[in-house]
PDB file of N, CA and C in Angstrom:
ATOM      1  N   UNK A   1     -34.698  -5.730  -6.731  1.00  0.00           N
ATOM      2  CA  UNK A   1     -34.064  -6.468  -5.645  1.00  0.00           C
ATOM      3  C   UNK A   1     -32.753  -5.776  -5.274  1.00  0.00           C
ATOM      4  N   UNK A   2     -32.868  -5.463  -4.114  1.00  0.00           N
ATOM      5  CA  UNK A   2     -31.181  -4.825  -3.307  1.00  0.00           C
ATOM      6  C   UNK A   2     -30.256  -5.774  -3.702  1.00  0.00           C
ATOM      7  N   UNK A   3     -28.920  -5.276  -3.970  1.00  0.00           N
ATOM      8  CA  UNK A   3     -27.764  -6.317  -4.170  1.00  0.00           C
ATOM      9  C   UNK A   3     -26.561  -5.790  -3.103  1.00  0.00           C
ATOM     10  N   UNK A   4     -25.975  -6.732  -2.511  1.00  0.00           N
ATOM     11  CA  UNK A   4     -25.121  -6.200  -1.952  1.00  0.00           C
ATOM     12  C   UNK A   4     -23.472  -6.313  -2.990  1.00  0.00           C
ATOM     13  N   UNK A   5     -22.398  -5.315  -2.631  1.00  0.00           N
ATOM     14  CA  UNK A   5     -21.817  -5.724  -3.539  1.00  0.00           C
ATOM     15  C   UNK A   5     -20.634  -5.799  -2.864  1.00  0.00           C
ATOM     16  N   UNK A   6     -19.601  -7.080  -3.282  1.00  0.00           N
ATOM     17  CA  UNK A   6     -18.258  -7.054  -2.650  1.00  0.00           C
ATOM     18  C   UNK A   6     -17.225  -6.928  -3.639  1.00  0.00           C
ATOM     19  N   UNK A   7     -16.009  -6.605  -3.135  1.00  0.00           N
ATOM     20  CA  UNK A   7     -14.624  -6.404  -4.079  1.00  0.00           C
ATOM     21  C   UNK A   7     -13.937  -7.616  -3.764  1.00  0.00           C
ATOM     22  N   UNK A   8     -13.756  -8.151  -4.732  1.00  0.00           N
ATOM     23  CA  UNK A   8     -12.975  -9.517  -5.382  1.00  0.00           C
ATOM     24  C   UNK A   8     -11.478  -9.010  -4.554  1.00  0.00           C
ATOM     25  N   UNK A   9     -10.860  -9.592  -3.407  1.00  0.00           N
ATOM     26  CA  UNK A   9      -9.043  -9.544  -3.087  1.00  0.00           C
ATOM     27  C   UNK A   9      -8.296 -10.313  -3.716  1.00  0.00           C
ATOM     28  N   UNK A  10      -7.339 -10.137  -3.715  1.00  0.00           N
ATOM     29  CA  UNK A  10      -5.920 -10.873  -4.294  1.00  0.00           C
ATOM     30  C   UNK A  10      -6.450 -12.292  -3.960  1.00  0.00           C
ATOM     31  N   UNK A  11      -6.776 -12.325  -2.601  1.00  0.00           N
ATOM     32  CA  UNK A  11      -6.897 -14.074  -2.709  1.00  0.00           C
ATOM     33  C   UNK A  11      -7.730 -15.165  -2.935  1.00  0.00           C
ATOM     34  N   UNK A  12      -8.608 -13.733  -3.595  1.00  0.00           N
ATOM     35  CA  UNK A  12     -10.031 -14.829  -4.701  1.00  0.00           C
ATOM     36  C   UNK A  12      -9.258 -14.831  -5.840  1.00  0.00           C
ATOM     37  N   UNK A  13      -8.233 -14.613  -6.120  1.00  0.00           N
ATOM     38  CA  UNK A  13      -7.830 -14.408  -7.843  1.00  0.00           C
ATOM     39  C   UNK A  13      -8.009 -15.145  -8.374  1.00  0.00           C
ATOM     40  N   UNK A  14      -9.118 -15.700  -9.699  1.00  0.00           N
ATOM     41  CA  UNK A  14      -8.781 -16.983 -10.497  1.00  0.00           C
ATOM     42  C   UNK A  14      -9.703 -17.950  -9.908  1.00  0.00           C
ATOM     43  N   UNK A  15     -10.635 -17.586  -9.195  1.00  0.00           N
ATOM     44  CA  UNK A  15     -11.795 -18.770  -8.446  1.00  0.00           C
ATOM     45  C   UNK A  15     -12.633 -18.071  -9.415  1.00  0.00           C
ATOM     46  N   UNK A  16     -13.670 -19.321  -9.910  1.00  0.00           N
ATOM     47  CA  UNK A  16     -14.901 -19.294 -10.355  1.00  0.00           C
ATOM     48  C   UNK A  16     -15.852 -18.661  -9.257  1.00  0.00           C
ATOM     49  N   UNK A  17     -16.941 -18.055 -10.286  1.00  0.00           N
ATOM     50  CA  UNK A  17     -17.900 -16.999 -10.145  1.00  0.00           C
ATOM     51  C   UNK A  17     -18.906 -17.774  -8.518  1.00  0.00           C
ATOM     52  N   UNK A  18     -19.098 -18.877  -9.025  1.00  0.00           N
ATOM     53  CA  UNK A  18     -19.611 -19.645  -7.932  1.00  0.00           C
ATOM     54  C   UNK A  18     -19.317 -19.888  -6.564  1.00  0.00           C
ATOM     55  N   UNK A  19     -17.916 -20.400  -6.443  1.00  0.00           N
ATOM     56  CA  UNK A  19     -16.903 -20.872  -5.643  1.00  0.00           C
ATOM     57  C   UNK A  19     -16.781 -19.222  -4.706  1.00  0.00           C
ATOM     58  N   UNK A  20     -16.319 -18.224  -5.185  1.00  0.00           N
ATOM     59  CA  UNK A  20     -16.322 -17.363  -4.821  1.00  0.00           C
ATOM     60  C   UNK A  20     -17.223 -16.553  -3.635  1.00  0.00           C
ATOM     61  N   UNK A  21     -18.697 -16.943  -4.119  1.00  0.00           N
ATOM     62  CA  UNK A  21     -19.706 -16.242  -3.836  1.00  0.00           C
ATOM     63  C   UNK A  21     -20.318 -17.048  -2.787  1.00  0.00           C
ATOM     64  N   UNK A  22     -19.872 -18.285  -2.628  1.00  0.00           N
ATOM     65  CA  UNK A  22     -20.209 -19.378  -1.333  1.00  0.00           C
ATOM     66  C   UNK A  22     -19.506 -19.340  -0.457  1.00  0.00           C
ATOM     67  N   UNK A  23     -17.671 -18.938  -0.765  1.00  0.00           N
ATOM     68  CA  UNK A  23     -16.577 -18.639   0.287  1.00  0.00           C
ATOM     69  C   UNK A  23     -17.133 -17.307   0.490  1.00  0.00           C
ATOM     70  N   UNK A  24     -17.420 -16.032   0.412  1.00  0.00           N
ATOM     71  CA  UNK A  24     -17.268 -14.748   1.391  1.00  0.00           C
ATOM     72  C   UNK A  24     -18.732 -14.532   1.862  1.00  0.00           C
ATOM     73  N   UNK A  25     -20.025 -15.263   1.030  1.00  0.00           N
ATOM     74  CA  UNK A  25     -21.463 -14.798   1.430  1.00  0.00           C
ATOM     75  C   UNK A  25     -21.713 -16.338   2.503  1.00  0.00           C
ATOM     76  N   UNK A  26     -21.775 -16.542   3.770  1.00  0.00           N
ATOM     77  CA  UNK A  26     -21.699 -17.473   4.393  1.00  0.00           C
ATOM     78  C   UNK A  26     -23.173 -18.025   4.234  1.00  0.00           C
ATOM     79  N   UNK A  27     -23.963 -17.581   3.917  1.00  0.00           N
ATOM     80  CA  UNK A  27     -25.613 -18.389   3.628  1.00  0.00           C
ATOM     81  C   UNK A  27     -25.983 -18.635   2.430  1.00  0.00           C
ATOM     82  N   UNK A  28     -25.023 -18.758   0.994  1.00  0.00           N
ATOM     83  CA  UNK A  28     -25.179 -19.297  -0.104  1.00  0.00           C
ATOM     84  C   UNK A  28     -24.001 -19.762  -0.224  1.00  0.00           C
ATOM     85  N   UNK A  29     -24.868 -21.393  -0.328  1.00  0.00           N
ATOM     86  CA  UNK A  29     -23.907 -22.427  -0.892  1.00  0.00           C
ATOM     87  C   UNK A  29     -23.828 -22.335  -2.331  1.00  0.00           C
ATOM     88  N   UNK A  30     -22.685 -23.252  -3.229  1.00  0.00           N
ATOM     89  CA  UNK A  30     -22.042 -23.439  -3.908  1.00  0.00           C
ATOM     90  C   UNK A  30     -23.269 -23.360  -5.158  1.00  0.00           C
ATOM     91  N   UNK A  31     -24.180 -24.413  -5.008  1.00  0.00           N
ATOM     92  CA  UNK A  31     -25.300 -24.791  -5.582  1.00  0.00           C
ATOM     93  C   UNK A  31     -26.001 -23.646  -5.738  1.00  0.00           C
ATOM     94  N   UNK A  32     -26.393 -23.132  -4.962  1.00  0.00           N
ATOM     95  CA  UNK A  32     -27.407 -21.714  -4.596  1.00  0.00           C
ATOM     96  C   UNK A  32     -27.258 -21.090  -5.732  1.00  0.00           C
ATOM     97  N   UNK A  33     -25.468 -20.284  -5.418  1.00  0.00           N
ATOM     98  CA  UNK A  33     -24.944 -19.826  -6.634  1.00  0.00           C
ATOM     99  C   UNK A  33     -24.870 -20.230  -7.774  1.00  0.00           C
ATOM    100  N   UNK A  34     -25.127 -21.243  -8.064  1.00  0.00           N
ATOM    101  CA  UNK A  34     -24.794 -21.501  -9.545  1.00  0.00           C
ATOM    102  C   UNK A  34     -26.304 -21.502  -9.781  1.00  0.00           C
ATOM    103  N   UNK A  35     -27.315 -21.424  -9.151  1.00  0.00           N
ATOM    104  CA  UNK A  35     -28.643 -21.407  -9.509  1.00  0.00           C
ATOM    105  C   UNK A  35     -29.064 -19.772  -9.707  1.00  0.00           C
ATOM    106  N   UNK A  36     -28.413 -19.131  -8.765  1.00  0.00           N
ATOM    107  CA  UNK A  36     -28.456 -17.272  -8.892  1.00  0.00           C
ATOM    108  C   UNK A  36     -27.871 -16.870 -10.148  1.00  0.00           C
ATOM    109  N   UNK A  37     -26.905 -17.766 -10.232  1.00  0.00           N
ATOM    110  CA  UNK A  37     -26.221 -16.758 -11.619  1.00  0.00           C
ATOM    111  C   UNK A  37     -26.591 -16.966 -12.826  1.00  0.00           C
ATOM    112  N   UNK A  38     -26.863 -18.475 -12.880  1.00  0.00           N
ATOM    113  CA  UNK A  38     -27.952 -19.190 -14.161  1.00  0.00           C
ATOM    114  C   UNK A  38     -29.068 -18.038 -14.187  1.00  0.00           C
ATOM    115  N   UNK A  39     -30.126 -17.338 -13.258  1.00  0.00           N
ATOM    116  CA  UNK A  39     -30.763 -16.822 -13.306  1.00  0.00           C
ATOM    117  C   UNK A  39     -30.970 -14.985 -13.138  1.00  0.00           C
ATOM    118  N   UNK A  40     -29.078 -14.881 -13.445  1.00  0.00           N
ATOM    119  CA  UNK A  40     -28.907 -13.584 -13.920  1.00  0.00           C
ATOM    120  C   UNK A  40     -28.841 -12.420 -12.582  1.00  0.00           C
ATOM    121  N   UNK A  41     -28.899 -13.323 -11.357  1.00  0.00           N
ATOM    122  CA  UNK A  41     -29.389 -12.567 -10.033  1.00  0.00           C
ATOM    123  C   UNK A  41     -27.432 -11.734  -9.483  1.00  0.00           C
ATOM    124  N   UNK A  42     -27.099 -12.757  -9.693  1.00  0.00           N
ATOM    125  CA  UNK A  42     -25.510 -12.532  -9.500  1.00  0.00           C
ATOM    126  C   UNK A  42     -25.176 -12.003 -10.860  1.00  0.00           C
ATOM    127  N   UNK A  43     -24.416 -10.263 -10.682  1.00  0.00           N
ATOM    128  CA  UNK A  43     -23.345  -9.625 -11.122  1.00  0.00           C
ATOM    129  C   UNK A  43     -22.196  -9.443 -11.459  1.00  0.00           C
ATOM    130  N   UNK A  44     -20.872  -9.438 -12.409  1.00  0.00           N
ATOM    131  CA  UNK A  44     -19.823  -8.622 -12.058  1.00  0.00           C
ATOM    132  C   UNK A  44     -19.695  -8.347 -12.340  1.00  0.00           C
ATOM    133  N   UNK A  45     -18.859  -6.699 -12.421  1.00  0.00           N
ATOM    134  CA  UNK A  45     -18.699  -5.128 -13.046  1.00  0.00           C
ATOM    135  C   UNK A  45     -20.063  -4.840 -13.467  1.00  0.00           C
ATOM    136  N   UNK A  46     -21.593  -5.217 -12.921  1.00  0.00           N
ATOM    137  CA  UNK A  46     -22.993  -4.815 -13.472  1.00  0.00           C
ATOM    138  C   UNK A  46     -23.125  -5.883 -14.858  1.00  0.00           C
ATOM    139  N   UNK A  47     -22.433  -7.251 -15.081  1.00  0.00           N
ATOM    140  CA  UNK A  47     -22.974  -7.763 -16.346  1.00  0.00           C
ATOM    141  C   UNK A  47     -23.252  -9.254 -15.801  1.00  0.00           C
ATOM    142  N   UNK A  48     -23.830  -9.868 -16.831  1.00  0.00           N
ATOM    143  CA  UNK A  48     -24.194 -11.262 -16.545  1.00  0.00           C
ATOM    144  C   UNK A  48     -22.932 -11.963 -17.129  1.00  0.00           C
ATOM    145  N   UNK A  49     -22.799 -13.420 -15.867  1.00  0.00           N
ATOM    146  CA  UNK A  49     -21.658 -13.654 -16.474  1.00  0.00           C
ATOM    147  C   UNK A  49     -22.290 -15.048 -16.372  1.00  0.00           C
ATOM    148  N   UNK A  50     -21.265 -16.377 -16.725  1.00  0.00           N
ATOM    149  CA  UNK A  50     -21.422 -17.984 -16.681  1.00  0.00           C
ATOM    150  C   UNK A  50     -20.951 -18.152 -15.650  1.00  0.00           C
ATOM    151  N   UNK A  51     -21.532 -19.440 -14.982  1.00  0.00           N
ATOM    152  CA  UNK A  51     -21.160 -20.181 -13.643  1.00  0.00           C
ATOM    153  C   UNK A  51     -19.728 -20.180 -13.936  1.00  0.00           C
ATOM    154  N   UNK A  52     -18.660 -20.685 -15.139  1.00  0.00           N
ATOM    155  CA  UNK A  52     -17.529 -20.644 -15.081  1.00  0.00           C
ATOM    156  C   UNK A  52     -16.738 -19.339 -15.096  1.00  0.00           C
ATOM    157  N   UNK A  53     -16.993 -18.110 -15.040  1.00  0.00           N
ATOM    158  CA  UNK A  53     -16.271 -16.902 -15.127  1.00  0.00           C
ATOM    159  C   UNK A  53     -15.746 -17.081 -13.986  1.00  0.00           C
ATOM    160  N   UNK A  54     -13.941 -16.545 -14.341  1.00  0.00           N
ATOM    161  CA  UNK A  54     -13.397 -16.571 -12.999  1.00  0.00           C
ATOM    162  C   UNK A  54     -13.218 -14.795 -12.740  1.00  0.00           C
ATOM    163  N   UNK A  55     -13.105 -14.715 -11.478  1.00  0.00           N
ATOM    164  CA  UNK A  55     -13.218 -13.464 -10.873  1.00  0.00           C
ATOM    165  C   UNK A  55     -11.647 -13.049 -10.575  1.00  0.00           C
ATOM    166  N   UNK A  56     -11.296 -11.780 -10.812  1.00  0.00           N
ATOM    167  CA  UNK A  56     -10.419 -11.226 -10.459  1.00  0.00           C
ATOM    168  C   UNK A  56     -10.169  -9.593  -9.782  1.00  0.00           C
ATOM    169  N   UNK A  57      -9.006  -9.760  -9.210  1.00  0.00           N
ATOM    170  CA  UNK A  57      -8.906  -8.465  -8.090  1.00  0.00           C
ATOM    171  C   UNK A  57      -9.864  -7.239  -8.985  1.00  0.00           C
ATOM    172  N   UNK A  58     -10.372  -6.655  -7.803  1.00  0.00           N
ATOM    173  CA  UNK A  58     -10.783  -5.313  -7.853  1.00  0.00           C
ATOM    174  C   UNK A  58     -12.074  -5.505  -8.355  1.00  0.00           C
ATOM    175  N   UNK A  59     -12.698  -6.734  -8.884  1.00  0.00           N
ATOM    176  CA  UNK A  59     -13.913  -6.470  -9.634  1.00  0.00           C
ATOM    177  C   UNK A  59     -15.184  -6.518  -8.386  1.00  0.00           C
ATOM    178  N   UNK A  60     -15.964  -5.995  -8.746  1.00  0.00           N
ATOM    179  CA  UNK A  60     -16.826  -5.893  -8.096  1.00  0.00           C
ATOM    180  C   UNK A  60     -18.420  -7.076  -8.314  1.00  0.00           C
ATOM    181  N   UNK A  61     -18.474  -7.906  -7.301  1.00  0.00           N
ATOM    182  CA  UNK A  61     -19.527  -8.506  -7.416  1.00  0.00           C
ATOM    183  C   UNK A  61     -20.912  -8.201  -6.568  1.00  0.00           C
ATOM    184  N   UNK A  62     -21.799  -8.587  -7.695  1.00  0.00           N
ATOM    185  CA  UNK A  62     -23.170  -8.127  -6.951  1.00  0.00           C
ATOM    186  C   UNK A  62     -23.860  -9.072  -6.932  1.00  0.00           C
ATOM    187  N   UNK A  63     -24.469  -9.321  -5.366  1.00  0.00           N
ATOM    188  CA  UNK A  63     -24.929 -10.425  -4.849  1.00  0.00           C
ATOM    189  C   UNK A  63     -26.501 -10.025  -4.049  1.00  0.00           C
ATOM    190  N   UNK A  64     -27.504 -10.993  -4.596  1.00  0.00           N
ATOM    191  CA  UNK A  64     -28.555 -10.087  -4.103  1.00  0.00           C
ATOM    192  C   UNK A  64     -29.053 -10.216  -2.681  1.00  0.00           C
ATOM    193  N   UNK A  65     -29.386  -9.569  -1.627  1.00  0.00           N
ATOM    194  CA  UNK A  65     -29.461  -9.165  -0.381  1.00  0.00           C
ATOM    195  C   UNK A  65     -30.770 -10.194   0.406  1.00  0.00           C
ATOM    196  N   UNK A  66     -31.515 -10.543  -0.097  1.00  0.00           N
ATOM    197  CA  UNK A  66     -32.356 -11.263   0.225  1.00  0.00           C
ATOM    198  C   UNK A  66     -32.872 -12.541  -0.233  1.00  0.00           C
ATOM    199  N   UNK A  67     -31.895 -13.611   0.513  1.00  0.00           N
ATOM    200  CA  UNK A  67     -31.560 -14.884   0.372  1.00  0.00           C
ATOM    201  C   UNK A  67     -31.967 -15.714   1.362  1.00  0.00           C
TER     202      UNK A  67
END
């Protein structure tokens, strides 16, 4: 599966993995995400993380392309 991948800015600093990925990907909601990442589909720095990981500058998240 293609992933697209975005860089975490200063003003995601400290938002959960979820929260994150519903504010900049406008067609996955909150829920979605926490169902993608439970199921390992959502990335960051290339590892699996928990619905609660919070994200910080520069990291790179991978979000998969066909949603």
């Amino acid at each position: 599966m293609d992933k697209q991948e975005i860089i975490v800015s200063i003003e995601h600093e400290g938002e959960t993995i979820d929260t994150f990925v519903s504010n900049v990907c406008e067609n996955i909601s909150r829920s979605l995400a926490q169902s993608l990442i439970k199921e390992e589909k959502i990335l960051v720095d290339g590892k699996v993380v928990k619905v609660s990981t919070k994200v910080h500058e520069s990291q790179i998240v991978q979000v998969p392309i066909e949603i």
